[in-house]
PDB file of N, CA and C in Angstrom:
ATOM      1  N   UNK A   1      90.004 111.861 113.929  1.00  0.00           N
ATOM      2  CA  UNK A   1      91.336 111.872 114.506  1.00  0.00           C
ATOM      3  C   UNK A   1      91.219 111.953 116.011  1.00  0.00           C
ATOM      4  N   UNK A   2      92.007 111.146 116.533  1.00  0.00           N
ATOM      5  CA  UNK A   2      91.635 111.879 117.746  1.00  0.00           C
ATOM      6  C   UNK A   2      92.878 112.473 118.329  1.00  0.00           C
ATOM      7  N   UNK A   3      93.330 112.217 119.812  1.00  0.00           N
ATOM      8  CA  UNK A   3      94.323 113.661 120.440  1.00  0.00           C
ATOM      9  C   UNK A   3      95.901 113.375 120.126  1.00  0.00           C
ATOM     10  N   UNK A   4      96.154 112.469 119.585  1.00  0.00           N
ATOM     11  CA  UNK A   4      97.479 111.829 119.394  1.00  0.00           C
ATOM     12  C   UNK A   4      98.089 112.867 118.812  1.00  0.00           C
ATOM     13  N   UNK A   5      97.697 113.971 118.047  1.00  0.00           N
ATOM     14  CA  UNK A   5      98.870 114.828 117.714  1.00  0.00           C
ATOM     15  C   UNK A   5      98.066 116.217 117.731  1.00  0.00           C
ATOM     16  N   UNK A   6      99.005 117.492 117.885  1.00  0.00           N
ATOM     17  CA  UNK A   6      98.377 118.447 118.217  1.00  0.00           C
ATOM     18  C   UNK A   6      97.344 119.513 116.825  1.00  0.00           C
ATOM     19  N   UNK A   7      97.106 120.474 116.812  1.00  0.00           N
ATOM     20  CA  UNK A   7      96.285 120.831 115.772  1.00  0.00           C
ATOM     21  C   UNK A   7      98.007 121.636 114.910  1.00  0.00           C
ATOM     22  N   UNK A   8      98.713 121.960 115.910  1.00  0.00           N
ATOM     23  CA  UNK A   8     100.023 122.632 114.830  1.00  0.00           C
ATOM     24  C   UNK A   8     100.759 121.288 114.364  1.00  0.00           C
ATOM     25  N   UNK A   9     100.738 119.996 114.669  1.00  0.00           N
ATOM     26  CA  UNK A   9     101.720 118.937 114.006  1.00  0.00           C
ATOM     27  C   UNK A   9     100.446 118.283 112.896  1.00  0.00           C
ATOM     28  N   UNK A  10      99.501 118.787 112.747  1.00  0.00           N
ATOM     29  CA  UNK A  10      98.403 118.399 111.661  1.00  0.00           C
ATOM     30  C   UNK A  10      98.626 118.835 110.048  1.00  0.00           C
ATOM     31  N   UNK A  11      99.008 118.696 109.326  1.00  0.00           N
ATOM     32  CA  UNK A  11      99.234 119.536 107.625  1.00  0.00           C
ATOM     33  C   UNK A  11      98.183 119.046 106.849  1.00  0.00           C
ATOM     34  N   UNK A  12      97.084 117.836 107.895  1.00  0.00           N
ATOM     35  CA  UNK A  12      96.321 117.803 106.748  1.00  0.00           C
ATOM     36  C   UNK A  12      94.979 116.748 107.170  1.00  0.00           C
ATOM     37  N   UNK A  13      93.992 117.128 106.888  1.00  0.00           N
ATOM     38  CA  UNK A  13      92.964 115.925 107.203  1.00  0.00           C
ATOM     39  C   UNK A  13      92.656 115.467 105.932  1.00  0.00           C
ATOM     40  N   UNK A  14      93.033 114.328 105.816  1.00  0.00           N
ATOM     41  CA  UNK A  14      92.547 113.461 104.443  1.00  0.00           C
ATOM     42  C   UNK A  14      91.742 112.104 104.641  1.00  0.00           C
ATOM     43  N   UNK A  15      90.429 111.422 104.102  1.00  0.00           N
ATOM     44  CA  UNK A  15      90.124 110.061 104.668  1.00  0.00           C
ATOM     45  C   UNK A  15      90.272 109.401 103.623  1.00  0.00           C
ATOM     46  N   UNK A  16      89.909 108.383 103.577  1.00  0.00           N
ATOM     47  CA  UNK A  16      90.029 107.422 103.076  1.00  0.00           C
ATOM     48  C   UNK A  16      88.774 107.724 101.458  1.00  0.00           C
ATOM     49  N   UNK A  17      87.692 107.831 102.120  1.00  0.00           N
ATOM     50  CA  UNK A  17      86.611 108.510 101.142  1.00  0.00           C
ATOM     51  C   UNK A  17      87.503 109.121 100.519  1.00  0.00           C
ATOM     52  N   UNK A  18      88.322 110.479 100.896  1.00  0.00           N
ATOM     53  CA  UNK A  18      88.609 111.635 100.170  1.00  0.00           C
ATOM     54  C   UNK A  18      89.781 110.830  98.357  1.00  0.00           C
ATOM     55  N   UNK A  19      90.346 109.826  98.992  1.00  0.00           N
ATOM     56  CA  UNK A  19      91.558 109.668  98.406  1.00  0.00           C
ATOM     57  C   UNK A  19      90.470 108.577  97.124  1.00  0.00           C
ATOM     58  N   UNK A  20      89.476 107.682  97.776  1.00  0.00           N
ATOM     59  CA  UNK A  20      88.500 107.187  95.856  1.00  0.00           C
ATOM     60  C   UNK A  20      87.913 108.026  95.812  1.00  0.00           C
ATOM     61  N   UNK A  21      87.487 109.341  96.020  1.00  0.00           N
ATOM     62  CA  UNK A  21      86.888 110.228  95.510  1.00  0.00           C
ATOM     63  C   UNK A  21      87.635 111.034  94.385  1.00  0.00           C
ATOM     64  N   UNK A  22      88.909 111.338  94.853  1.00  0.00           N
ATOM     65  CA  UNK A  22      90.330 111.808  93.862  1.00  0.00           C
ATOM     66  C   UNK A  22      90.332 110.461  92.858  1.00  0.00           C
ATOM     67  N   UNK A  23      90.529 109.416  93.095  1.00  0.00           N
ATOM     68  CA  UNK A  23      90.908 108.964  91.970  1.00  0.00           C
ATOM     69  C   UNK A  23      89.760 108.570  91.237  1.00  0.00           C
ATOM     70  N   UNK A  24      88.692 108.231  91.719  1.00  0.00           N
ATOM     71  CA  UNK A  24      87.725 108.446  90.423  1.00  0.00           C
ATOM     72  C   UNK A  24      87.539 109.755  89.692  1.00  0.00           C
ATOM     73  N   UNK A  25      88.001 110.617  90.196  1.00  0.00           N
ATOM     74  CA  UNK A  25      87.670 111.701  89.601  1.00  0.00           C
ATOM     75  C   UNK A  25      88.753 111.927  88.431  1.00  0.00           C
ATOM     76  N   UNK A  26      90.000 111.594  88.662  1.00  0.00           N
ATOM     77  CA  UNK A  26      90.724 111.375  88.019  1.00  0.00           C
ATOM     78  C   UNK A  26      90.591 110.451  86.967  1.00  0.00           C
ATOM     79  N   UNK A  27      90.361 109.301  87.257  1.00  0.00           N
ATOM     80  CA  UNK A  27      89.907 108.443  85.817  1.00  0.00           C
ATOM     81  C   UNK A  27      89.075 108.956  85.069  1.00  0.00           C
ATOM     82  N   UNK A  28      87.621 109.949  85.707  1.00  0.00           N
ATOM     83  CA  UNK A  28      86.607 110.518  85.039  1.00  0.00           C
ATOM     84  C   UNK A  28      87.186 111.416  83.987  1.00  0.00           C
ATOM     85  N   UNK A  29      88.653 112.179  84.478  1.00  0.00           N
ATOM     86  CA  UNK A  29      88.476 113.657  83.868  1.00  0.00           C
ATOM     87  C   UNK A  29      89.793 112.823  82.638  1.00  0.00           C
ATOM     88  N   UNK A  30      90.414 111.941  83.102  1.00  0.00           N
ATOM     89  CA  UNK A  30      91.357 111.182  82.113  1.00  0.00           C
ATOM     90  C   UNK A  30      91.377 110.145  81.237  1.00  0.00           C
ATOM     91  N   UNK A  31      89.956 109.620  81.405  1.00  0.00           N
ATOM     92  CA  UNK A  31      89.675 108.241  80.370  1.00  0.00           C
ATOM     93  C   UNK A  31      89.715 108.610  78.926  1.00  0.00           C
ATOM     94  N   UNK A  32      89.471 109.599  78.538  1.00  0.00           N
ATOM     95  CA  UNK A  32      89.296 109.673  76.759  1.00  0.00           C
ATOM     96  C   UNK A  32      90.221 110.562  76.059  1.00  0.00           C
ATOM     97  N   UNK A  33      91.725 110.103  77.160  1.00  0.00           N
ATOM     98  CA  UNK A  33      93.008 110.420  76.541  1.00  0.00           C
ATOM     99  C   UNK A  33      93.567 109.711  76.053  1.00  0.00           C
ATOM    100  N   UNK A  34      93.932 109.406  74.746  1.00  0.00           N
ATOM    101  CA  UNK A  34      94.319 108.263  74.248  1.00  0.00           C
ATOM    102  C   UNK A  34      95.272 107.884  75.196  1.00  0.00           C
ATOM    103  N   UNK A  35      96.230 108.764  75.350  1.00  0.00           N
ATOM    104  CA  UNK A  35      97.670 108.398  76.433  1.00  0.00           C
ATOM    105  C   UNK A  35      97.026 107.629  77.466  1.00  0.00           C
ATOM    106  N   UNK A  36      95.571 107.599  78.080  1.00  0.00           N
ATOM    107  CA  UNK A  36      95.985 107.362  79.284  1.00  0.00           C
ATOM    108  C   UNK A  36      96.005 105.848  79.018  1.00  0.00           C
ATOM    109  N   UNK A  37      96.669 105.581  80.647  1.00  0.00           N
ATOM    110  CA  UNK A  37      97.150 104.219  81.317  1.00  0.00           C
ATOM    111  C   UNK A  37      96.197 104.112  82.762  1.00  0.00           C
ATOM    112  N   UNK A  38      95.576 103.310  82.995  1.00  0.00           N
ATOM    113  CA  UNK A  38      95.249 103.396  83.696  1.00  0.00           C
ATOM    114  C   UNK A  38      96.318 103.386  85.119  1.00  0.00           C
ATOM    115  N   UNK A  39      97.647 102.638  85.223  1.00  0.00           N
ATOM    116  CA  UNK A  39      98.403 102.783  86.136  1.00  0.00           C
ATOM    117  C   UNK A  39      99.110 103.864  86.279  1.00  0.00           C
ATOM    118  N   UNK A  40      98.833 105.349  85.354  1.00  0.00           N
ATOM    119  CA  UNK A  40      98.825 106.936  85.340  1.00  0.00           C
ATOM    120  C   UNK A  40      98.345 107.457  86.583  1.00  0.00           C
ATOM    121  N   UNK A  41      97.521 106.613  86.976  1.00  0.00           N
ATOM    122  CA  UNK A  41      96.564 107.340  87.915  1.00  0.00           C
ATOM    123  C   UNK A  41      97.477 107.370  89.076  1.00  0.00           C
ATOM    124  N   UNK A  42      97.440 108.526  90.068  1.00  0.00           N
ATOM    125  CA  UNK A  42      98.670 109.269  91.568  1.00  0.00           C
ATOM    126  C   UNK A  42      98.213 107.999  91.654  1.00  0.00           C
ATOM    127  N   UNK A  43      96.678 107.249  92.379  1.00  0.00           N
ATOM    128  CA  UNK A  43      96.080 106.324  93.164  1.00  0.00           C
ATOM    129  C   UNK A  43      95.802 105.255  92.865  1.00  0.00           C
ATOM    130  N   UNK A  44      96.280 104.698  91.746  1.00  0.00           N
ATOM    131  CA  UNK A  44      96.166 103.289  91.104  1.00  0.00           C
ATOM    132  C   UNK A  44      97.197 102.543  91.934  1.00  0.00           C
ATOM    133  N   UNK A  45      96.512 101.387  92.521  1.00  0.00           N
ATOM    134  CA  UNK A  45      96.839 100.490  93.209  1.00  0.00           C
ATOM    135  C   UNK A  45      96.635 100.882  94.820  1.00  0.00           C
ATOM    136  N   UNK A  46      95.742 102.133  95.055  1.00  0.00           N
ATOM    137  CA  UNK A  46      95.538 102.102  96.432  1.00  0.00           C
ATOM    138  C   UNK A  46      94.427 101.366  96.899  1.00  0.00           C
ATOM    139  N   UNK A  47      94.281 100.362  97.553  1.00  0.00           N
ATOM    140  CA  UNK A  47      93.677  99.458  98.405  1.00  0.00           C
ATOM    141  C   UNK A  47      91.756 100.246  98.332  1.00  0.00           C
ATOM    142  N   UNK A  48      90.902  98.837  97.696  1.00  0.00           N
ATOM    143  CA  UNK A  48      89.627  99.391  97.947  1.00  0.00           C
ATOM    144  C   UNK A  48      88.746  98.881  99.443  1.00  0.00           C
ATOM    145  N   UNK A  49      88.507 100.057 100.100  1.00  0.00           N
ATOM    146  CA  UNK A  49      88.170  98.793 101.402  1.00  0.00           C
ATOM    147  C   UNK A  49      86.855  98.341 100.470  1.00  0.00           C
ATOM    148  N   UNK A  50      86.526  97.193 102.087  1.00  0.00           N
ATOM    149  CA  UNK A  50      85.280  96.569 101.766  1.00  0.00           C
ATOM    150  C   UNK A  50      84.636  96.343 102.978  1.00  0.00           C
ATOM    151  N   UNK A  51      83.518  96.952 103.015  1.00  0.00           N
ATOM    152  CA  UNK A  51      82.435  97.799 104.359  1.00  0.00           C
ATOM    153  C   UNK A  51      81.817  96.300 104.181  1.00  0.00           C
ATOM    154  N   UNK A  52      81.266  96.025 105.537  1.00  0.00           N
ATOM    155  CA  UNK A  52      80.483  94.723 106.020  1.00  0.00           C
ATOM    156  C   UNK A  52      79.438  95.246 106.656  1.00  0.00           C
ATOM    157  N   UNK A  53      78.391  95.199 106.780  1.00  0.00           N
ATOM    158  CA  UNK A  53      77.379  95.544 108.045  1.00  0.00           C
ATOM    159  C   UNK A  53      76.201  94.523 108.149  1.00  0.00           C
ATOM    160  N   UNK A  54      76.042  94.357 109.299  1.00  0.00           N
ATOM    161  CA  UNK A  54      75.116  93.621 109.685  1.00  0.00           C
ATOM    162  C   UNK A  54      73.678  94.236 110.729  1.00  0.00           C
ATOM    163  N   UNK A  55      72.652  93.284 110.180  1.00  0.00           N
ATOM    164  CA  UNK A  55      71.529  94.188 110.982  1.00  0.00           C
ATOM    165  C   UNK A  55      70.552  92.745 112.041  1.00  0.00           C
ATOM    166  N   UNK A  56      71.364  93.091 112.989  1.00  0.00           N
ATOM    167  CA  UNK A  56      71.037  91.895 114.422  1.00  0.00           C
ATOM    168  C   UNK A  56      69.210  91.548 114.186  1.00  0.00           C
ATOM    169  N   UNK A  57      69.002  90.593 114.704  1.00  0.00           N
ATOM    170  CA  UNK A  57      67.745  90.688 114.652  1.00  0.00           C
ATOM    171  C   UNK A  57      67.097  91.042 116.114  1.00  0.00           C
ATOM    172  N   UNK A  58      65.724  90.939 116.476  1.00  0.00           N
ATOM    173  CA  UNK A  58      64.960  91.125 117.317  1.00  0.00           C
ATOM    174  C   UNK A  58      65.227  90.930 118.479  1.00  0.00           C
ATOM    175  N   UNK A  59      65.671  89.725 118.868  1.00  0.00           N
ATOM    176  CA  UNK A  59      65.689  88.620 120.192  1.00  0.00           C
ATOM    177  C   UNK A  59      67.815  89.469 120.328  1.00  0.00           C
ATOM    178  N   UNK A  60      68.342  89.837 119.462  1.00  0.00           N
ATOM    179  CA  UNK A  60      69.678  90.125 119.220  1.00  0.00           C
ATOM    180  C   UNK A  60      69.439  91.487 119.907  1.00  0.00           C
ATOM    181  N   UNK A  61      68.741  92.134 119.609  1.00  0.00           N
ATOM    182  CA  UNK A  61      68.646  93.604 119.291  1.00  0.00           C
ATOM    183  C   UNK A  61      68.279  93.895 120.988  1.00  0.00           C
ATOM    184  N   UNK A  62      67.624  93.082 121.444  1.00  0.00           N
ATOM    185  CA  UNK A  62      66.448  92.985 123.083  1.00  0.00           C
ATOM    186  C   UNK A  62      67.955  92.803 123.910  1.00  0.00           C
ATOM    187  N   UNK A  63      68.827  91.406 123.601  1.00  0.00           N
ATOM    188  CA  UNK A  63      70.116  91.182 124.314  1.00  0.00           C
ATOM    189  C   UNK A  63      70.904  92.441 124.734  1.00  0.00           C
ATOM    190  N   UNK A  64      71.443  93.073 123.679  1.00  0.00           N
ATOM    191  CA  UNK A  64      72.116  93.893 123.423  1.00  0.00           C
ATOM    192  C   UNK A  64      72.142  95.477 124.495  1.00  0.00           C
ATOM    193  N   UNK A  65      70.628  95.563 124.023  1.00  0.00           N
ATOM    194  CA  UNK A  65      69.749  96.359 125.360  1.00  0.00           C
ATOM    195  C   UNK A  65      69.912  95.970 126.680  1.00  0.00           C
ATOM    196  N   UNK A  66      69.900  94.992 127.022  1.00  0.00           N
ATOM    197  CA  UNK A  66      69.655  94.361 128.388  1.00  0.00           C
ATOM    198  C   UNK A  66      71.144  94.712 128.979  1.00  0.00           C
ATOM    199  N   UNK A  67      72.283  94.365 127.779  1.00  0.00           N
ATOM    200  CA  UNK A  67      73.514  94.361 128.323  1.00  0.00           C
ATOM    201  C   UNK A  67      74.024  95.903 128.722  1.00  0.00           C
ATOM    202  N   UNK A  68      73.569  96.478 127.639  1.00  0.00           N
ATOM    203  CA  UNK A  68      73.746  98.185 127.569  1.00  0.00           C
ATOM    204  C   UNK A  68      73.127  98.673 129.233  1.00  0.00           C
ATOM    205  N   UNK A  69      72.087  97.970 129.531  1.00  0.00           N
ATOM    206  CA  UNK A  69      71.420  98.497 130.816  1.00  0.00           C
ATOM    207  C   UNK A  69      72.373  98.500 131.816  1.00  0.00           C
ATOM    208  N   UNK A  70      73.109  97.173 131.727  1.00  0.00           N
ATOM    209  CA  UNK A  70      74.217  96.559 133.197  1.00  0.00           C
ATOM    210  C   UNK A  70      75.244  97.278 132.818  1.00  0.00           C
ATOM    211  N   UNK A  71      75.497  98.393 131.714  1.00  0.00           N
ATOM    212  CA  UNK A  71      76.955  98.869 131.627  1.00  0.00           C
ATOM    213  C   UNK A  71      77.771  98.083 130.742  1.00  0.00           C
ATOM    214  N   UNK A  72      77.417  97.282 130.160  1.00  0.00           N
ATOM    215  CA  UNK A  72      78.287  96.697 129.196  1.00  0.00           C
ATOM    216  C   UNK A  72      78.372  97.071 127.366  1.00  0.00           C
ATOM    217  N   UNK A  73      79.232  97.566 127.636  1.00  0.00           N
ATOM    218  CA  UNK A  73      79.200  98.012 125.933  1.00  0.00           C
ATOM    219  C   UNK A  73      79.346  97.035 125.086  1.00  0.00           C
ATOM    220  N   UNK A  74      78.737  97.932 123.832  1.00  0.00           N
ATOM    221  CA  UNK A  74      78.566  96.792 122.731  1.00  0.00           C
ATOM    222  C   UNK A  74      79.052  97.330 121.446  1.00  0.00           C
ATOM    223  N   UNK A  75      80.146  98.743 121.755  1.00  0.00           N
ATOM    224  CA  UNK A  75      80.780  99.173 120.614  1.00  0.00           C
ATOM    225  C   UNK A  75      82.023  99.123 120.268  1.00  0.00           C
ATOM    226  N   UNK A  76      81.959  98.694 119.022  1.00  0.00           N
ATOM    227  CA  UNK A  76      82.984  98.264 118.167  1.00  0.00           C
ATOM    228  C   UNK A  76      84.597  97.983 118.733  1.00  0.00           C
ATOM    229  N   UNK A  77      84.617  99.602 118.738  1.00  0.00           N
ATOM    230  CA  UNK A  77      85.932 100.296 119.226  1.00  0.00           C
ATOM    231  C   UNK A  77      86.252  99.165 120.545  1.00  0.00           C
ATOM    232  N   UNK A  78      85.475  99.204 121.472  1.00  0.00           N
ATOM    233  CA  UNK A  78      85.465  98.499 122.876  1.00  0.00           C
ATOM    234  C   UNK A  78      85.398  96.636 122.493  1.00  0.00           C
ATOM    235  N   UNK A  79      84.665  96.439 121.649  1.00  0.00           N
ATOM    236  CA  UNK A  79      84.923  94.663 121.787  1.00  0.00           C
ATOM    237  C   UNK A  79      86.096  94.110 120.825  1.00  0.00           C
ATOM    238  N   UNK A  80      86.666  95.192 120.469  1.00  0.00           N
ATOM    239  CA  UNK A  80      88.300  94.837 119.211  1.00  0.00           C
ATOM    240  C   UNK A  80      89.243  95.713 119.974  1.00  0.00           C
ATOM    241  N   UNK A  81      89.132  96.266 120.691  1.00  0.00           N
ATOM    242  CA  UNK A  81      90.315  96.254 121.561  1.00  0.00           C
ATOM    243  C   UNK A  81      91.255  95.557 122.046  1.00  0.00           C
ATOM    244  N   UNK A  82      92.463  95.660 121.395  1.00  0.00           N
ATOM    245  CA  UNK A  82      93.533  94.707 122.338  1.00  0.00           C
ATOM    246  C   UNK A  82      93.719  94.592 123.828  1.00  0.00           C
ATOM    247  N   UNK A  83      94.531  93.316 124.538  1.00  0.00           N
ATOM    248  CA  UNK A  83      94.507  93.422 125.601  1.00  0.00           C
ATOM    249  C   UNK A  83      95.884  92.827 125.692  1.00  0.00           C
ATOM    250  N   UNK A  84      96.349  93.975 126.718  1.00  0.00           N
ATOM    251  CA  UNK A  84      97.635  93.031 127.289  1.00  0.00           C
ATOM    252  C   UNK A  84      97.949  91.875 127.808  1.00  0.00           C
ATOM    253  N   UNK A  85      98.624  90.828 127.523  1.00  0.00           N
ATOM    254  CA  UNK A  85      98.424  89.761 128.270  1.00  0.00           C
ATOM    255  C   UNK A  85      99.876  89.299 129.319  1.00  0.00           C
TER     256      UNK A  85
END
């Protein structure tokens, strides 16, 4: 989180992890109810992300460095940043 709201307007830190961690756990502790439904579940139908990562190679990895040296960042947050136009 960061400073956008204070620690008294906070009721709660929850991530994203926390919320498929609840609902698998939930399917775990509810599958061998006859009743259940799977659309029972609080979290059925909440969105599964899908993590990408990539691992630069050598001659990538040397660039990257070189740029980091001159001050130029190469993180995330900083090259998906919007810009006003």
């Amino acid at each position: 989180m960061g400073s956008e709201f204070s620690e008294e307007d906070r009721i709660a830190f929850y991530q994203f992890t926390d919320i498929v961690q609840d609902q698998e756990a939930w399917d775990r502790e509810h599958v061998l109810d006859d009743d259940y439904k799977e659309w029972d579940n609080p979290y059925y139908g909440f969105p599964q992300m899908v993590r990408l990562a990539f691992n630069p190679n050598e001659s990538s990895r040397k660039r990257l460095e070189e740029l980091k040296s001159n001050g130029v960042t190469y993180a995330f947050s900083t090259l998906f940043k919007s810009q006003l136009v």
